[in-house]
N, C-alpha and C. Protein backbone atom coordinates (compact mmCIF):
# COMPACT_ATOMS: atom_id res chain seq x y z
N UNK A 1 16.09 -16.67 -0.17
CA UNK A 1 16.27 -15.46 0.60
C UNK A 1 15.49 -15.62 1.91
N UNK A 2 15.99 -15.47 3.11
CA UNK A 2 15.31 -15.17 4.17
C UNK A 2 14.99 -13.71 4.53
N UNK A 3 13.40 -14.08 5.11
CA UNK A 3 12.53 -12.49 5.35
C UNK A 3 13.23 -12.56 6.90
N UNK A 4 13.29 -11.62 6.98
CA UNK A 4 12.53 -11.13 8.17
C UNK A 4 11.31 -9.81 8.63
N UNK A 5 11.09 -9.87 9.44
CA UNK A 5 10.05 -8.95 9.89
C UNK A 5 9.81 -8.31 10.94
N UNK A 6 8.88 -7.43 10.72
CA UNK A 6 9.30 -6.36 11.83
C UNK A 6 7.53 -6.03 12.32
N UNK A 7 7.29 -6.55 13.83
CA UNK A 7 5.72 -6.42 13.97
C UNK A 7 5.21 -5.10 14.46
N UNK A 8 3.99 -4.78 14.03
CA UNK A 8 3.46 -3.10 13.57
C UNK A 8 2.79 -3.52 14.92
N UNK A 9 2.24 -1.79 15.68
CA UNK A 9 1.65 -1.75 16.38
C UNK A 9 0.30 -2.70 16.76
N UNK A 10 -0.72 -3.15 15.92
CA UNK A 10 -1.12 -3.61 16.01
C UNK A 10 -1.03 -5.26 15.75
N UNK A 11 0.01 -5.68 15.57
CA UNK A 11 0.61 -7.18 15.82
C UNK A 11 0.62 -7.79 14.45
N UNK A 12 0.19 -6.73 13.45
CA UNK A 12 1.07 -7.92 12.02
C UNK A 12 2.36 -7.30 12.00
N UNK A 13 2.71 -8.64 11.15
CA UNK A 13 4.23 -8.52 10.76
C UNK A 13 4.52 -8.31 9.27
N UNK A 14 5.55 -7.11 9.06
CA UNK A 14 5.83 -7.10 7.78
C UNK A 14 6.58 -7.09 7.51
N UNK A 15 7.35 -8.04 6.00
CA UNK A 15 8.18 -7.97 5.95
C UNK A 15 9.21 -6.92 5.52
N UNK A 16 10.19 -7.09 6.23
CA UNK A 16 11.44 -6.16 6.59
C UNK A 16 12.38 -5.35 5.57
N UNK A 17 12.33 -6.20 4.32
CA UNK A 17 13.08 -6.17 3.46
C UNK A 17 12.03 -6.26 2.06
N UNK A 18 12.00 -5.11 1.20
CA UNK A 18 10.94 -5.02 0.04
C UNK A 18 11.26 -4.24 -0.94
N UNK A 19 10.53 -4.16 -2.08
CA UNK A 19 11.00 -3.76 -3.27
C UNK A 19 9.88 -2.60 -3.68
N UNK A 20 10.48 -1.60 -3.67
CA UNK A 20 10.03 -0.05 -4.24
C UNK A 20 9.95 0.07 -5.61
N UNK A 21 8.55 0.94 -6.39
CA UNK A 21 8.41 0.51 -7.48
C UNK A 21 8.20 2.51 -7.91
N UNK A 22 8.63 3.56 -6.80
CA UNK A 22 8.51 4.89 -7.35
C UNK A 22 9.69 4.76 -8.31
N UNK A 23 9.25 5.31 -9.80
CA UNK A 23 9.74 5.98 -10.83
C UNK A 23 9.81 4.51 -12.00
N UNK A 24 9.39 3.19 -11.90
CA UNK A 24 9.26 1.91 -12.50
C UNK A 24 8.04 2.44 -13.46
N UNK A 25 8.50 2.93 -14.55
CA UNK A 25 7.47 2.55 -15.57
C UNK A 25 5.83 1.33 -15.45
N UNK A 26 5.04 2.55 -15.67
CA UNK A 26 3.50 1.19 -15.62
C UNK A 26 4.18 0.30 -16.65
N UNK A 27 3.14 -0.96 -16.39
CA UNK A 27 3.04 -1.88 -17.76
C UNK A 27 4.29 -2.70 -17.38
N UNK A 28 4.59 -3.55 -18.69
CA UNK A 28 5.87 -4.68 -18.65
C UNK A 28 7.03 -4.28 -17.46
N UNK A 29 7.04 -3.32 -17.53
CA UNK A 29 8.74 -2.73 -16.52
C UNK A 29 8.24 -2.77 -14.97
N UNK A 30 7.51 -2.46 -14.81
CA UNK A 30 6.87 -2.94 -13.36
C UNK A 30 6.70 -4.08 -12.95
N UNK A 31 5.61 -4.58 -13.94
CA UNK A 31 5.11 -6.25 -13.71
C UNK A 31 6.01 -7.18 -13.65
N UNK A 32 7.64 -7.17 -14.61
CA UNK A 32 8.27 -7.99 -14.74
C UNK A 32 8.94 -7.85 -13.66
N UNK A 33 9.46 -6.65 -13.34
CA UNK A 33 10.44 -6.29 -11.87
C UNK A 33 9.84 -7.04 -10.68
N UNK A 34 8.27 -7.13 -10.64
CA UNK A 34 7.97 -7.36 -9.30
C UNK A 34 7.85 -9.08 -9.44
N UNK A 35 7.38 -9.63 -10.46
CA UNK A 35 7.52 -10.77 -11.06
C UNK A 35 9.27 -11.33 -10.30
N UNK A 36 9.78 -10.69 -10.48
CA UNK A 36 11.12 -11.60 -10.85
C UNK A 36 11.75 -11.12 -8.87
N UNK A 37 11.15 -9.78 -8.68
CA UNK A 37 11.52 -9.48 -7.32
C UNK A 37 10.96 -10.74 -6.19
N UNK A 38 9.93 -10.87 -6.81
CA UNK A 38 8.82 -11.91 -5.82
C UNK A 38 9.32 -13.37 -6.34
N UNK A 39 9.79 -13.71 -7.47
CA UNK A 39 10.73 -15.39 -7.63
C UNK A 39 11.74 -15.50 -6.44
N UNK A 40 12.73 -14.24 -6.59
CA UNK A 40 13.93 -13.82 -5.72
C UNK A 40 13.77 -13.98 -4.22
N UNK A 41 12.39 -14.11 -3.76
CA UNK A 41 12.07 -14.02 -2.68
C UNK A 41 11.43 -12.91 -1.99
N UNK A 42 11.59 -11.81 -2.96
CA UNK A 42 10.77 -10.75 -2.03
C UNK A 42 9.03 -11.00 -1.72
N UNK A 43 9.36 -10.58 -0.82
CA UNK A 43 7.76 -10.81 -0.50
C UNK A 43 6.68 -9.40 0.26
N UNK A 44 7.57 -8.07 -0.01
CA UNK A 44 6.78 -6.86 -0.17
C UNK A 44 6.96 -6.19 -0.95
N UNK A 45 5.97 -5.37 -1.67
CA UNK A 45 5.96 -3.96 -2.90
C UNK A 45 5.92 -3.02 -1.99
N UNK A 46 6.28 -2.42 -2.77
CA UNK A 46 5.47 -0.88 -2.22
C UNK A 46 5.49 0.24 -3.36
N UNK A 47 3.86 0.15 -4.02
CA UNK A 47 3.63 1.66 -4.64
C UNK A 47 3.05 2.47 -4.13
N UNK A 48 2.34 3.47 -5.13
CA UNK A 48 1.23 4.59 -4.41
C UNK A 48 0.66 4.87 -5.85
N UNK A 49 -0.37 5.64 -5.26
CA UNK A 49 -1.14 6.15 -6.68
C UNK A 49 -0.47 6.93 -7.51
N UNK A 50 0.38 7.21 -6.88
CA UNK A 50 1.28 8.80 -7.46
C UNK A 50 2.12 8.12 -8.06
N UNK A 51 2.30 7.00 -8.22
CA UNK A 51 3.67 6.01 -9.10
C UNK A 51 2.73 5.83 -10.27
N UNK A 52 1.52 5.84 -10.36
CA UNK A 52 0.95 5.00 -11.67
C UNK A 52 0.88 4.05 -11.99
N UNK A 53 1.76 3.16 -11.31
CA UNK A 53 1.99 1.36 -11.76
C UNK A 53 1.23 0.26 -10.68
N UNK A 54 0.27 1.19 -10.08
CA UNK A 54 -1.34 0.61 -9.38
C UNK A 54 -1.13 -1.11 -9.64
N UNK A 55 -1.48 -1.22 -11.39
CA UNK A 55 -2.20 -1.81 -11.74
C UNK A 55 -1.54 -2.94 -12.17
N UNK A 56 -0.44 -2.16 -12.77
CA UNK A 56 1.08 -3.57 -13.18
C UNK A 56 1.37 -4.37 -11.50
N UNK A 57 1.20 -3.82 -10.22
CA UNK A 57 1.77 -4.52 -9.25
C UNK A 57 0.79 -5.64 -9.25
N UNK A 58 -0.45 -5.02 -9.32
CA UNK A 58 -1.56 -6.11 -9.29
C UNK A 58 -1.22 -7.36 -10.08
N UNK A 59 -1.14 -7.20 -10.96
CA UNK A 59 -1.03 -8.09 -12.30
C UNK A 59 0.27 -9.20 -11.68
N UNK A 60 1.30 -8.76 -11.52
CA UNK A 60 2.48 -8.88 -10.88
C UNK A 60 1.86 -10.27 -9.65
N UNK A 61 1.59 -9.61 -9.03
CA UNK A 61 0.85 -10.90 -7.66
C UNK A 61 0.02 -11.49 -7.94
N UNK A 62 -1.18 -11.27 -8.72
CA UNK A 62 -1.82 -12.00 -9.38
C UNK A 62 -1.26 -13.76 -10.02
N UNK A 63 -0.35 -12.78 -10.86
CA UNK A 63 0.57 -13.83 -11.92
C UNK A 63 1.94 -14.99 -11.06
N UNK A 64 2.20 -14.27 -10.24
CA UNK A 64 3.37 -14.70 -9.38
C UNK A 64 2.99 -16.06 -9.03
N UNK A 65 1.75 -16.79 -8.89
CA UNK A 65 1.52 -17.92 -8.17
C UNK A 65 1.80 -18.27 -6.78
N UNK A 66 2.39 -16.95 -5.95
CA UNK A 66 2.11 -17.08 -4.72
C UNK A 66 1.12 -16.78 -3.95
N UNK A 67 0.47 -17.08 -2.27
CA UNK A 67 -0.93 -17.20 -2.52
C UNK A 67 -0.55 -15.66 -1.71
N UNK A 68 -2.13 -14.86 -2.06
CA UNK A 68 -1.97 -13.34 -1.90
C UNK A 68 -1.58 -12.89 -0.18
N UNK A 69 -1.94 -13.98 0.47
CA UNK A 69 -1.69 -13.77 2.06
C UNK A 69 -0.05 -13.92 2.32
N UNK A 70 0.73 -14.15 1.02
CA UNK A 70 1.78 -14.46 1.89
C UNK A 70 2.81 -13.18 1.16
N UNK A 71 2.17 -12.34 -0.01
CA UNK A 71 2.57 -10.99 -0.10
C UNK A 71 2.17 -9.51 0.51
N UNK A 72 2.92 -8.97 0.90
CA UNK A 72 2.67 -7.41 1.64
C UNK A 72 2.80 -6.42 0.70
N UNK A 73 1.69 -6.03 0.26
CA UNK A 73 1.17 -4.87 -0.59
C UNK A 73 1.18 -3.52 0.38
N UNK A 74 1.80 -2.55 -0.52
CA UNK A 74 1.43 -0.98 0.73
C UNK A 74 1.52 -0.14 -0.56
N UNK A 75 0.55 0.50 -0.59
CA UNK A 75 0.41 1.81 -1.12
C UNK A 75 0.08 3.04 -0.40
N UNK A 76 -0.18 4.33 -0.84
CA UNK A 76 -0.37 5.41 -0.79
C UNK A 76 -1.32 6.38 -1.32
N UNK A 77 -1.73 7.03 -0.82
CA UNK A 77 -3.45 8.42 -1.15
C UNK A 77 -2.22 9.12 -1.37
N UNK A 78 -2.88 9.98 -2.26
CA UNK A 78 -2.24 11.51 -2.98
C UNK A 78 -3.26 12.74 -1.99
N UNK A 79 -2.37 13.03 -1.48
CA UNK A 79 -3.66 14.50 -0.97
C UNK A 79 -4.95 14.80 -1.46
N UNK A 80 -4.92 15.12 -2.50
CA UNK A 80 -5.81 15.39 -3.81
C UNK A 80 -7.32 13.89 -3.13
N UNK A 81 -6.95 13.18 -2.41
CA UNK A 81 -7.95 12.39 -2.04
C UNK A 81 -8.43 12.15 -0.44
N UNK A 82 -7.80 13.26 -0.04
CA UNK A 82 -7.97 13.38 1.28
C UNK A 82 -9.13 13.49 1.70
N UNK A 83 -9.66 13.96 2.43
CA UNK A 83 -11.09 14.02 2.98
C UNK A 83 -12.04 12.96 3.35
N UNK A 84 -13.04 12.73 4.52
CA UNK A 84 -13.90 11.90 4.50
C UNK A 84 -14.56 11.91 3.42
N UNK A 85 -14.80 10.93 3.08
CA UNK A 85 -15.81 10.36 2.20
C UNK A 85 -14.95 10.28 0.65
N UNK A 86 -13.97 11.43 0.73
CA UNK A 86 -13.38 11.37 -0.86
C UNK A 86 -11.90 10.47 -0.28
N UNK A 87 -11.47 10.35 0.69
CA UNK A 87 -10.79 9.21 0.85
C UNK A 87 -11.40 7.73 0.58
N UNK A 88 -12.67 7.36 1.04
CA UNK A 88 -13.06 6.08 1.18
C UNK A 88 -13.32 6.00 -0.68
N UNK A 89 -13.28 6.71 -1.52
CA UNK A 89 -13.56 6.66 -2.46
C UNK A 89 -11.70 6.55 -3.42
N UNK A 90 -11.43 6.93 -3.07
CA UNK A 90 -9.71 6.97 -3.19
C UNK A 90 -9.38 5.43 -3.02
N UNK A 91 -9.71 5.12 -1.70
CA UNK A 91 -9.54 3.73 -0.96
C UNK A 91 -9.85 2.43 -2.50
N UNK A 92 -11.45 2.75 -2.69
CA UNK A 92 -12.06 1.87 -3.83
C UNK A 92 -11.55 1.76 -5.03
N UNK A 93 -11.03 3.13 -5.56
CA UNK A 93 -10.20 3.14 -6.79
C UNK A 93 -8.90 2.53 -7.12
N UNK A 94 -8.15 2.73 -5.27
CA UNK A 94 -7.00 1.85 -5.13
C UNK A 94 -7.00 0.38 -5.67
N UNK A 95 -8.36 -0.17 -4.94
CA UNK A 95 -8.48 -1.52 -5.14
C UNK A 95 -8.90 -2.07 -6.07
N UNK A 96 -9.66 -1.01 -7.00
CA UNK A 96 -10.37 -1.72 -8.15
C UNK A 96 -8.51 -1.53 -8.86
N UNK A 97 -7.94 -1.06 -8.92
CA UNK A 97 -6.74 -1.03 -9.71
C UNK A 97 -5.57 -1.98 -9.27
N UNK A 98 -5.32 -2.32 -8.55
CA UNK A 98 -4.36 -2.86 -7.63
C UNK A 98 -5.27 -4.71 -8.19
N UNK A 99 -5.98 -4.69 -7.79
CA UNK A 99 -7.36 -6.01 -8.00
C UNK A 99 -6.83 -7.15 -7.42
N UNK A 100 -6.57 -6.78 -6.14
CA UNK A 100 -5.53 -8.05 -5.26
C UNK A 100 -6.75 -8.47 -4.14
N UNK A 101 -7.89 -7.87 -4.19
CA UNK A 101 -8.59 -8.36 -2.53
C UNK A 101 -8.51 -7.22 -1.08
N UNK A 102 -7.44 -6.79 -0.92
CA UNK A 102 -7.22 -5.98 0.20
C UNK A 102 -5.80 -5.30 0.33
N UNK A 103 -5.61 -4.02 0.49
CA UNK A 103 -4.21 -4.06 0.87
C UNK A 103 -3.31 -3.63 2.22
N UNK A 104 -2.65 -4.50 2.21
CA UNK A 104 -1.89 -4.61 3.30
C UNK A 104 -1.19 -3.15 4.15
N UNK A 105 -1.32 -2.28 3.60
CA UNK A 105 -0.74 -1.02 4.21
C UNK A 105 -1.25 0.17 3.60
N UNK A 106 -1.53 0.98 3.64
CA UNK A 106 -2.53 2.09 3.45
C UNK A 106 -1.67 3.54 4.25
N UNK A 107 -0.75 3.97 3.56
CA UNK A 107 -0.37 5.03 4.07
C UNK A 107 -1.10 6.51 3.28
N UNK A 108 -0.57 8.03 4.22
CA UNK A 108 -0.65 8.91 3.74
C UNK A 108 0.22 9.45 3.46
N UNK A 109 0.77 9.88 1.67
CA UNK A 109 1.69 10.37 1.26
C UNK A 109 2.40 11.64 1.88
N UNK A 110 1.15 12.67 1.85
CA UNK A 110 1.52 14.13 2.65
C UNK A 110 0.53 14.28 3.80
N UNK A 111 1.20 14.96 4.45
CA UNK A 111 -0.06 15.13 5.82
C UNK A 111 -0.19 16.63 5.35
N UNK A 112 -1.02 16.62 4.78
CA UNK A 112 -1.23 17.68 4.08
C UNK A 112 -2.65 18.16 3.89
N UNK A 113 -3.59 19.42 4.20
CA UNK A 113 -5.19 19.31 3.22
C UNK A 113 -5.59 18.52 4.46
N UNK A 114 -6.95 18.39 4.25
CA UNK A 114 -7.97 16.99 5.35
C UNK A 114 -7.06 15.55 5.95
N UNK A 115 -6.10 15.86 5.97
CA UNK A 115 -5.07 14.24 6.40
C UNK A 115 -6.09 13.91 7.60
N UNK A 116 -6.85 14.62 8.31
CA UNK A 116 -7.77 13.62 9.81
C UNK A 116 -8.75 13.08 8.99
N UNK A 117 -9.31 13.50 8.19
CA UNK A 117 -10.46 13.26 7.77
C UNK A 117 -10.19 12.06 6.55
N UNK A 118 -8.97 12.07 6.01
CA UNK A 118 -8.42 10.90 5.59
C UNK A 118 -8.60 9.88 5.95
N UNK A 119 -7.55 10.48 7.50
CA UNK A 119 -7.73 9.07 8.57
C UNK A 119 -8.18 8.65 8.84
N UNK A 120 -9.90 8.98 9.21
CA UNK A 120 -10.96 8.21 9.62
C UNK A 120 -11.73 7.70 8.56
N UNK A 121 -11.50 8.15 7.26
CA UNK A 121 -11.77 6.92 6.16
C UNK A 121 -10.89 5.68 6.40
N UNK A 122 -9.89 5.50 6.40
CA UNK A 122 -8.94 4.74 6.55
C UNK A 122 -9.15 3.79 7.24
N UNK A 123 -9.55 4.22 8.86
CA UNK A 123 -10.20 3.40 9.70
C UNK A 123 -11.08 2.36 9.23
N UNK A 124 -12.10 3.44 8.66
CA UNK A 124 -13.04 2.51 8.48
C UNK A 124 -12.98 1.08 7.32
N UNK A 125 -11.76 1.91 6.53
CA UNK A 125 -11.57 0.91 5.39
C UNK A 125 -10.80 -0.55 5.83
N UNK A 126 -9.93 0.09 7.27
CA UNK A 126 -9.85 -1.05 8.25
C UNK A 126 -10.80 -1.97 8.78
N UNK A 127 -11.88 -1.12 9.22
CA UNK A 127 -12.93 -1.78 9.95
C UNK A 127 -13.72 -2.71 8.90
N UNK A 128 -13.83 -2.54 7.57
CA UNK A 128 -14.50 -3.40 6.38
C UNK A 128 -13.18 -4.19 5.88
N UNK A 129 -12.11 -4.16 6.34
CA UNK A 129 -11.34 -5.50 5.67
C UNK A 129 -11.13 -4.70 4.64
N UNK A 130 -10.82 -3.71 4.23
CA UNK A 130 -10.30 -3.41 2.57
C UNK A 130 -8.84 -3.46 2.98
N UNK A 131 -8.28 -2.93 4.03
CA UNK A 131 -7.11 -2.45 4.22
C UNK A 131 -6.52 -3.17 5.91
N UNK A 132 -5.63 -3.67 5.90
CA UNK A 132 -5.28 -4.11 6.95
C UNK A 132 -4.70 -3.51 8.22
N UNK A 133 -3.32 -2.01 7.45
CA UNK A 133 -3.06 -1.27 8.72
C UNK A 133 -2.60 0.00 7.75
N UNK A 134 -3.00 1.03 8.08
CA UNK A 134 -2.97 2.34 7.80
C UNK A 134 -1.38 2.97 8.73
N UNK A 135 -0.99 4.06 8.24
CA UNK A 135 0.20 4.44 8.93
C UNK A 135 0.40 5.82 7.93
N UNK A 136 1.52 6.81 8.32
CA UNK A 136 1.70 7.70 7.40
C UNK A 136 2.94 7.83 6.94
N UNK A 137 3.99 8.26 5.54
CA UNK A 137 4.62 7.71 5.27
C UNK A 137 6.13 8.29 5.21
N UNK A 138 5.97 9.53 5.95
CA UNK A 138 7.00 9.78 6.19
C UNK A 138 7.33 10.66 7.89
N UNK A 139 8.36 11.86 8.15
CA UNK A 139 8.94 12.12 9.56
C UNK A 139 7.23 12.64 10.06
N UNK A 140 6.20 13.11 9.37
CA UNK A 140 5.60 13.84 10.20
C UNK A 140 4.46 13.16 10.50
N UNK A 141 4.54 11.73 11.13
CA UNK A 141 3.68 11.71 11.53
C UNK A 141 3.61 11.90 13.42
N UNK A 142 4.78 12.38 13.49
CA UNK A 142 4.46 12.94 14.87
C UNK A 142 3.43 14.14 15.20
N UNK A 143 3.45 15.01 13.78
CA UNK A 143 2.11 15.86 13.49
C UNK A 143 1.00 15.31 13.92
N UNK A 144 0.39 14.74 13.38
CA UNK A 144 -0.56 13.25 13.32
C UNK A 144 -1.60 13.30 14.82
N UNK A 145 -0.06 12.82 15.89
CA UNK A 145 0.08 12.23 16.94
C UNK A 145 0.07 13.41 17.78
N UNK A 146 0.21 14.66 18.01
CA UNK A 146 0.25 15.83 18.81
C UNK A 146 -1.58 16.46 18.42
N UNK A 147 -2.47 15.91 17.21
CA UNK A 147 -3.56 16.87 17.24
C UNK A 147 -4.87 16.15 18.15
């Protein structure tokens, strides 16, 4: 399969074409999907906390034998973790579950509740290498962009 990609404001590239894991059962039904998605050639996931299957994607890339720089991981915060300081803590839980090293995309599910105060966890989780590029994940982030 050929990727292609599409480069983000800040100059990585991701790939273009990826495999969605909302409503994939945790455990075997995840792990194997992304397993067999990532043989096939895919070379992005995309969960969120709110999928539950955190931990099967992990496992999934882990196991895949490809090396972790050359998969694009993106997940998602649940509102419920919004806020400074209870984002950067959101951030940690992501990763202790996910257990990949860093992830590649870091969106916000709802702009909803503290979403600024999110954001500048986010940053920072940029600025320490946990997370590579933050973004939000659906029409409103023109919200975002007007405050």
């Amino acid at each position: 399969m050929s990727q292609a990609y599409i480069t983000l404001n800040n100059g990585t590239k991701i790939p273009q074409f990826g495999m969605g894991v909302y409503m994939v059962p945790a455990g075997d039904a995840t792990k194997n999907a992304c397993l067999e998605a990532l043989k096939m050639g895919y070379r992005h996931i995309d969960t969120a906390h709110a999928y539950q299957n955190e931990r099967s994607v992990g496992e999934a890339v882990r196991e895949s034998g490809i090396p972790r720089e050359e998969i694009w991981v993106t997940s998602k915060l649940w509102p419920s973790e919004y806020g400074e300081g209870r984002t950067m803590e959101g951030i940690d839980k992501m990763l202790e579950r996910l257990d990949i090293g860093y992830i590649d995309l870091l969106l916000l599910h709802q702009q909803v509740g503290d979403y600024m105060g999110a954001w500048r966890d986010m940053e920072k989780a940029v600025a320490q290498g946990k997370v590579k590029t933050i973004g939000l994940s659906n029409f409103e982030s023109e919200r975002l962009e007007k405050v």
